[in-house]
Protein backbone atom coordinates (compact mmCIF):
# COMPACT_ATOMS: atom_id res chain seq x y z
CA UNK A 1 125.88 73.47 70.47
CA UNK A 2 128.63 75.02 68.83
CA UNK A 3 129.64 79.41 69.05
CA UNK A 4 128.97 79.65 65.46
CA UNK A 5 125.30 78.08 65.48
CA UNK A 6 124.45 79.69 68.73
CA UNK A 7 125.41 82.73 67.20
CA UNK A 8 123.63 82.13 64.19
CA UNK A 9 120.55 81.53 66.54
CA UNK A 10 120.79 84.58 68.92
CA UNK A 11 122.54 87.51 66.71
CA UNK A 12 121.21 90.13 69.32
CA UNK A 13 122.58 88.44 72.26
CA UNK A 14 125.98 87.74 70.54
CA UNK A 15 126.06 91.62 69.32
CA UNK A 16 125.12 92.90 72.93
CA UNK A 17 127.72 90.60 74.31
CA UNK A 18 130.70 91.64 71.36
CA UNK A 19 129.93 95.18 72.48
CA UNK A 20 130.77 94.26 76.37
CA UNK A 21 133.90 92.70 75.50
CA UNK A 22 134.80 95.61 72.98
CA UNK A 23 134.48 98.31 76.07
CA UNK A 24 136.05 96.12 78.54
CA UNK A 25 138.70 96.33 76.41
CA UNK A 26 138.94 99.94 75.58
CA UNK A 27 138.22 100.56 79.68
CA UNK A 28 141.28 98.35 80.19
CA UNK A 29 143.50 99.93 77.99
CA UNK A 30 142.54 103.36 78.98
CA UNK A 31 143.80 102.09 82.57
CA UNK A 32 146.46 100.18 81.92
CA UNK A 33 148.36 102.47 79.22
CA UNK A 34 152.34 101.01 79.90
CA UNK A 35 150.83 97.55 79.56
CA UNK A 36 148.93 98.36 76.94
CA UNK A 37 151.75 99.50 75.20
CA UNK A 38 154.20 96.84 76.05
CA UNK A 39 151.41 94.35 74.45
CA UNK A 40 151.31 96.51 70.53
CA UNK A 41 155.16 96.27 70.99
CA UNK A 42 155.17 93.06 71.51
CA UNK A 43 152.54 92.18 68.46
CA UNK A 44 154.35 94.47 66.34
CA UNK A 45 157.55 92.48 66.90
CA UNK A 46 156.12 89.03 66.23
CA UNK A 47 154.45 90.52 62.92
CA UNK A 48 158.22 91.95 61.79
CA UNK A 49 159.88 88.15 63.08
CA UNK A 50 157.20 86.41 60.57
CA UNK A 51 157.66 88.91 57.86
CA UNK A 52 161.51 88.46 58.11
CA UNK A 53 161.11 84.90 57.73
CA UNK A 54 158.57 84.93 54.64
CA UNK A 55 160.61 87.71 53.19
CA UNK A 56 164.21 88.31 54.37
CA UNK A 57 164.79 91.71 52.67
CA UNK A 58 161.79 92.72 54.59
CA UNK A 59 164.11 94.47 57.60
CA UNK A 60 166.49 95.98 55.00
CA UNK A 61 163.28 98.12 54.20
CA UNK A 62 161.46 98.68 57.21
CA UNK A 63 164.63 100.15 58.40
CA UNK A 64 164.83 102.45 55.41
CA UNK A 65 161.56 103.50 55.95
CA UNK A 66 161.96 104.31 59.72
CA UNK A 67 165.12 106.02 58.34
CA UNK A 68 163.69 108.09 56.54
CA UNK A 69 160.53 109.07 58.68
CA UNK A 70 162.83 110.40 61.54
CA UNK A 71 165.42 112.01 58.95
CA UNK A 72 163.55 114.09 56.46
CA UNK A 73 165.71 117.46 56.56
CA UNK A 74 168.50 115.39 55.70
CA UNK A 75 166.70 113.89 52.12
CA UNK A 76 165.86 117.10 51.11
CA UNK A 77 168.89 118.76 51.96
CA UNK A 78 170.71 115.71 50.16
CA UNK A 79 168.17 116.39 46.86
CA UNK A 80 168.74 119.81 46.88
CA UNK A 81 172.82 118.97 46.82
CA UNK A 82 171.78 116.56 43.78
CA UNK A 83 170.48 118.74 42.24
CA UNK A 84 172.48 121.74 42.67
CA UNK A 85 175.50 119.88 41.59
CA UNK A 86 173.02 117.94 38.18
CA UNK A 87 172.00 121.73 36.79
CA UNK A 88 176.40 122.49 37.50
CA UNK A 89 177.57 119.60 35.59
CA UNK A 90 174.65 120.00 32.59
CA UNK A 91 175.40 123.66 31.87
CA UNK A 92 179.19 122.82 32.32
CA UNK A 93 178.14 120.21 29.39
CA UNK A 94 175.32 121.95 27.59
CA UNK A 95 175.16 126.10 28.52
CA UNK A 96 171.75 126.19 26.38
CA UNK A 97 169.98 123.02 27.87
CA UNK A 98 167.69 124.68 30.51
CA UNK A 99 167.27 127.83 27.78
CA UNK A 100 165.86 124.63 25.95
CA UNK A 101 163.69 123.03 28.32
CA UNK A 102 162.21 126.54 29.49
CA UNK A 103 160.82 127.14 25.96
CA UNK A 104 159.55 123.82 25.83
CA UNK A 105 157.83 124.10 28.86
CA UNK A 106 156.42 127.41 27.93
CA UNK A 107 155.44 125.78 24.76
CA UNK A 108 152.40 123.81 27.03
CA UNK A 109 150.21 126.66 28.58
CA UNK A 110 148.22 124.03 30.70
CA UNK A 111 152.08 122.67 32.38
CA UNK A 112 152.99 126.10 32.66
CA UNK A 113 150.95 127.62 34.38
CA UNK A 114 150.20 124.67 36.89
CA UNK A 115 154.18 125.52 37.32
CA UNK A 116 154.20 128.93 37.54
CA UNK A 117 151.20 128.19 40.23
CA UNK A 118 153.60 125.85 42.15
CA UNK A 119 156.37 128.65 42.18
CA UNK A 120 154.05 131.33 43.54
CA UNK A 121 152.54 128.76 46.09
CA UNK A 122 156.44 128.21 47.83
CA UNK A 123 157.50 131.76 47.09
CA UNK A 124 154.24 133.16 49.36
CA UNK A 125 155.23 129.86 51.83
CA UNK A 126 159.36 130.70 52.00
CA UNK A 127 159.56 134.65 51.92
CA UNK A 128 162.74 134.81 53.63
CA UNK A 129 164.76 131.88 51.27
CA UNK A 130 162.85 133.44 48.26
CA UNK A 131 164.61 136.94 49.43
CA UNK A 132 167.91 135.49 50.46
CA UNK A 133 167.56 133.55 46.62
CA UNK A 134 167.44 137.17 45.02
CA UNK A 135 169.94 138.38 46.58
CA UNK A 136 172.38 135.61 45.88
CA UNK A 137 171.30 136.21 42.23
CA UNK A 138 171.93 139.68 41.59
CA UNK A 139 175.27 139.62 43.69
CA UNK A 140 176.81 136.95 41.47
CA UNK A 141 174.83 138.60 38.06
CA UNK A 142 175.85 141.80 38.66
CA UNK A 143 179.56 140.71 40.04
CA UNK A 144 179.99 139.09 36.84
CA UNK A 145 177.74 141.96 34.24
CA UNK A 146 180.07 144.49 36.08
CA UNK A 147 183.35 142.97 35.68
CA UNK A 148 182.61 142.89 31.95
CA UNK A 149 181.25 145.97 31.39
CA UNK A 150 182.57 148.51 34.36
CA UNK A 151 182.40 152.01 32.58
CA UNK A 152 178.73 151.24 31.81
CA UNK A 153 177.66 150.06 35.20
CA UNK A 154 179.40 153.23 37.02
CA UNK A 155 177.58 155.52 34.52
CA UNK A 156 174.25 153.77 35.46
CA UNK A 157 174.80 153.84 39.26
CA UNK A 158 175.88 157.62 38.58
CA UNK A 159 172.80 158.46 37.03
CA UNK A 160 170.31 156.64 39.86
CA UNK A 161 172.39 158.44 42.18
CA UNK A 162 171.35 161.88 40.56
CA UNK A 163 167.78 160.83 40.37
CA UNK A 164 167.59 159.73 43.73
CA UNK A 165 169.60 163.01 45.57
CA UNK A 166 167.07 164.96 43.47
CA UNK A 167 164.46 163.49 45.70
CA UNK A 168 164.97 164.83 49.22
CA UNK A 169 162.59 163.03 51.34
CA UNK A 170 163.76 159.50 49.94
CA UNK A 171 167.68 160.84 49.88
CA UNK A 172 167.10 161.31 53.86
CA UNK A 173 165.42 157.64 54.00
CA UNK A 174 168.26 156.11 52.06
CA UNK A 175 170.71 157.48 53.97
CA UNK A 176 169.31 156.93 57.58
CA UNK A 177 169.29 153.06 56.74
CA UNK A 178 172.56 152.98 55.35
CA UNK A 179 173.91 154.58 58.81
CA UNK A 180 171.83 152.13 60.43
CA UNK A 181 172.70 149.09 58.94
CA UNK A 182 176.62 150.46 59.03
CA UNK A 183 176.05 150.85 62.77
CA UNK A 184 174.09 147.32 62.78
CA UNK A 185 177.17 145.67 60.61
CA UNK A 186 180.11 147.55 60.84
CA UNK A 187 182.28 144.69 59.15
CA UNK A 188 180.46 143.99 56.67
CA UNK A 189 180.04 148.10 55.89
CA UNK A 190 184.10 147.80 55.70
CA UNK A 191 184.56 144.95 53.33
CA UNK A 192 181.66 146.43 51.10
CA UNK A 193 183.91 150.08 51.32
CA UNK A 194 186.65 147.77 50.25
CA UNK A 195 185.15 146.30 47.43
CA UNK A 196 183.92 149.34 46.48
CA UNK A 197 187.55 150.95 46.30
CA UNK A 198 188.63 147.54 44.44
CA UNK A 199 185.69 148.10 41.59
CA UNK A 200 186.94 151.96 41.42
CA UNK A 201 190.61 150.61 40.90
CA UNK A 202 189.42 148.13 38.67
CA UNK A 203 191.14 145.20 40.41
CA UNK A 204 189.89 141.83 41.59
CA UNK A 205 188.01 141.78 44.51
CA UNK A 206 185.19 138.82 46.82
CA UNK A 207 183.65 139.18 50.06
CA UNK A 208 186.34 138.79 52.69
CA UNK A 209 185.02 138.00 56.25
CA UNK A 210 187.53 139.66 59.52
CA UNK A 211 186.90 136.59 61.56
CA UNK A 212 188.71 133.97 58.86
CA UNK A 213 191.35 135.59 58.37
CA UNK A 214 191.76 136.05 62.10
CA UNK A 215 191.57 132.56 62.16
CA UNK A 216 193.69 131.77 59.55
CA UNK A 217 196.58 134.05 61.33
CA UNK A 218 196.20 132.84 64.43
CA UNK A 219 194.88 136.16 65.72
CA UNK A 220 198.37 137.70 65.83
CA UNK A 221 199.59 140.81 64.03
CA UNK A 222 201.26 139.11 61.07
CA UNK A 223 203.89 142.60 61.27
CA UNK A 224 204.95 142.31 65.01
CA UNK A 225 202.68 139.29 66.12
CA UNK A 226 201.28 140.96 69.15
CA UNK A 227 197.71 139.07 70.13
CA UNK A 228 194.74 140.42 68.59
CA UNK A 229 190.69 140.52 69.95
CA UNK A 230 187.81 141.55 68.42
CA UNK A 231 188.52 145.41 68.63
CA UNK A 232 191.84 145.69 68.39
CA UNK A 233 191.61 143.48 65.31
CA UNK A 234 192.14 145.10 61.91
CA UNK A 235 192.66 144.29 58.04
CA UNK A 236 195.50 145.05 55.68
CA UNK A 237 196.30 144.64 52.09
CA UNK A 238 199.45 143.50 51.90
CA UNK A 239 199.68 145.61 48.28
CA UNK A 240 197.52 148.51 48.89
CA UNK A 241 194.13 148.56 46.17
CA UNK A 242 195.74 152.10 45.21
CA UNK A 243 199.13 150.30 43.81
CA UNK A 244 196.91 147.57 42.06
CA UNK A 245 196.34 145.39 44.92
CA UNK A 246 193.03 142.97 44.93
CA UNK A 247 190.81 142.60 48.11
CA UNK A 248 191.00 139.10 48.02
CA UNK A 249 191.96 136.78 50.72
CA UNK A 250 195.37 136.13 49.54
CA UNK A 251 196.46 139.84 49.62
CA UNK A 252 194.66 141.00 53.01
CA UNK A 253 196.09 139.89 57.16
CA UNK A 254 195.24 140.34 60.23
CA UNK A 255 197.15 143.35 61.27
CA UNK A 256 197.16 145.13 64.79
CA UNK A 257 195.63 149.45 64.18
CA UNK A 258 199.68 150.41 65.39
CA UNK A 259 201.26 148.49 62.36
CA UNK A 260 198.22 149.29 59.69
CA UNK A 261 197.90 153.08 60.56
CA UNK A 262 201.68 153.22 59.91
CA UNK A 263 201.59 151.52 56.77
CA UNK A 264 199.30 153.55 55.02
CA UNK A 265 199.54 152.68 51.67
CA UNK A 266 203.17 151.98 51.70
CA UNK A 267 204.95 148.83 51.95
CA UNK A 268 204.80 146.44 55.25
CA UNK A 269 206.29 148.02 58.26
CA UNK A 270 209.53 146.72 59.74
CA UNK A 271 208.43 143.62 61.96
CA UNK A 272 208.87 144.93 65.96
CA UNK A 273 211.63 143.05 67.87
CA UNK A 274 211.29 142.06 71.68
């Protein structure tokens, strides 16, 4: 008698039996877990060897696909460049193509609100890059709204000014965290005292960090090229802001506090000689 009619003949002996061979086999491979593992490597092997030879791109794109399972920062960082540098070169191209496609989209009410639902969703999911993303915007919008219209944004910061010294209680807040965050970031309290001159002289001015240009001198005095650290490290514009200088990287070295105290806002000091 053949398996298949004596199964056929006794299905209850043949489904008690199946079951005994199914737990043996779960018993063993709860026991034997580096063998058990060995033997689905081994399987999974033989199953790739016979797709390769059916299909021979088949290991082009299993390895793209195990690529991209253990490297998924990297695709979304790399779409994010795409498309970073797509919206750059289209409003180089076309300045009014997204102005376009927003009133198109807003022309839908079903597709936009399902977006405006998406944007809410990853701003409540990504506080922190939604707050950094802000703040990137209205330094580079008001940079550029402020070079072109100066006299109007001084009047305007003037006036909040007033409002808000009118108010004692948040006067005293405001200026407890400035000393705090001063005291926190001392550098970057200079450079934005800097830039703050540079707007008042109405000259050219960007963020300048202390540690590049360190760098970029070598961490010597570029006046009498004594060593410079950390604290004894200082910045100077080579043409002070108050003769028209800029605070830009170009007109600002590493100077040791001897040579910038005595240059003041006069021309560079004789350079020192051993």
């Amino acid at each position: 008698m053949s398996d298949q009619i004596w199964c056929e003949k006794n299905p209850e002996k043949y489904t008690a039996q199946k079951k005994r061979a199914v737990e043996a086999q779960r018993l063993w491979r709860e026991q034997n877990p580096d063998k058990n593992a060995a033997r689905r490597k081994r399987e999974t092997e033989l199953r790739h060897l016979k797709a390769v030879a059916v299909d021979p791109e088949f290991r082009c794109r299993k390895d793209r696909q195990r690529w991209a399972e253990q490297n998924q920062d990297k695709i979304k960082e790399s779409k994010r460049k795409y498309q970073r540098e797509y919206a750059r070169r289209v409003r180089a191209k076309d300045p009014d193509y997204f102005r376009r496609e927003y009133t198109k989209l807003k022309a839908n009410p079903v597709k936009y609100a399902e977006t405006q639902e998406r944007i809410r969703v990853w701003r409540k999911a990504h506080p922190k890059k939604r707050t950094a993303q802000l703040r990137k915007y209205q330094r580079e919008w008001q940079h550029v709204a402020r070079m072109k219209n100066p006299e109007s944004y001084h009047e305007r910061d003037r006036r909040q000014y007033i409002k808000m010294k009118a108010d004692p209680v948040k006067y005293a807040k405001t200026l407890a965290r400035n000393r705090l965050q001063k005291k926190e970031h001392p550098e970057k309290a200079a450079d934005h005292n800097a830039r703050r001159r540079a707007r008042a002289a109405n000259v050219e001015h960007e963020s300048v960090e202390r540690l590049v240009v360190a760098d970029r001198d070598g961490w010597k005095c570029r006046y009498c090229d004594v060593s410079l650290t950390k604290k004894t490290l200082t910045l100077d514009h080579v043409r002070p802001i108050s003769k028209g200088g800029p605070h830009t990287y170009a007109n600002i070295v590493a100077a040791c506090q001897s040579c910038n105290f005595s240059k003041h806002d006069r021309g560079a000091p004789s350079r020192k000689t051993a």
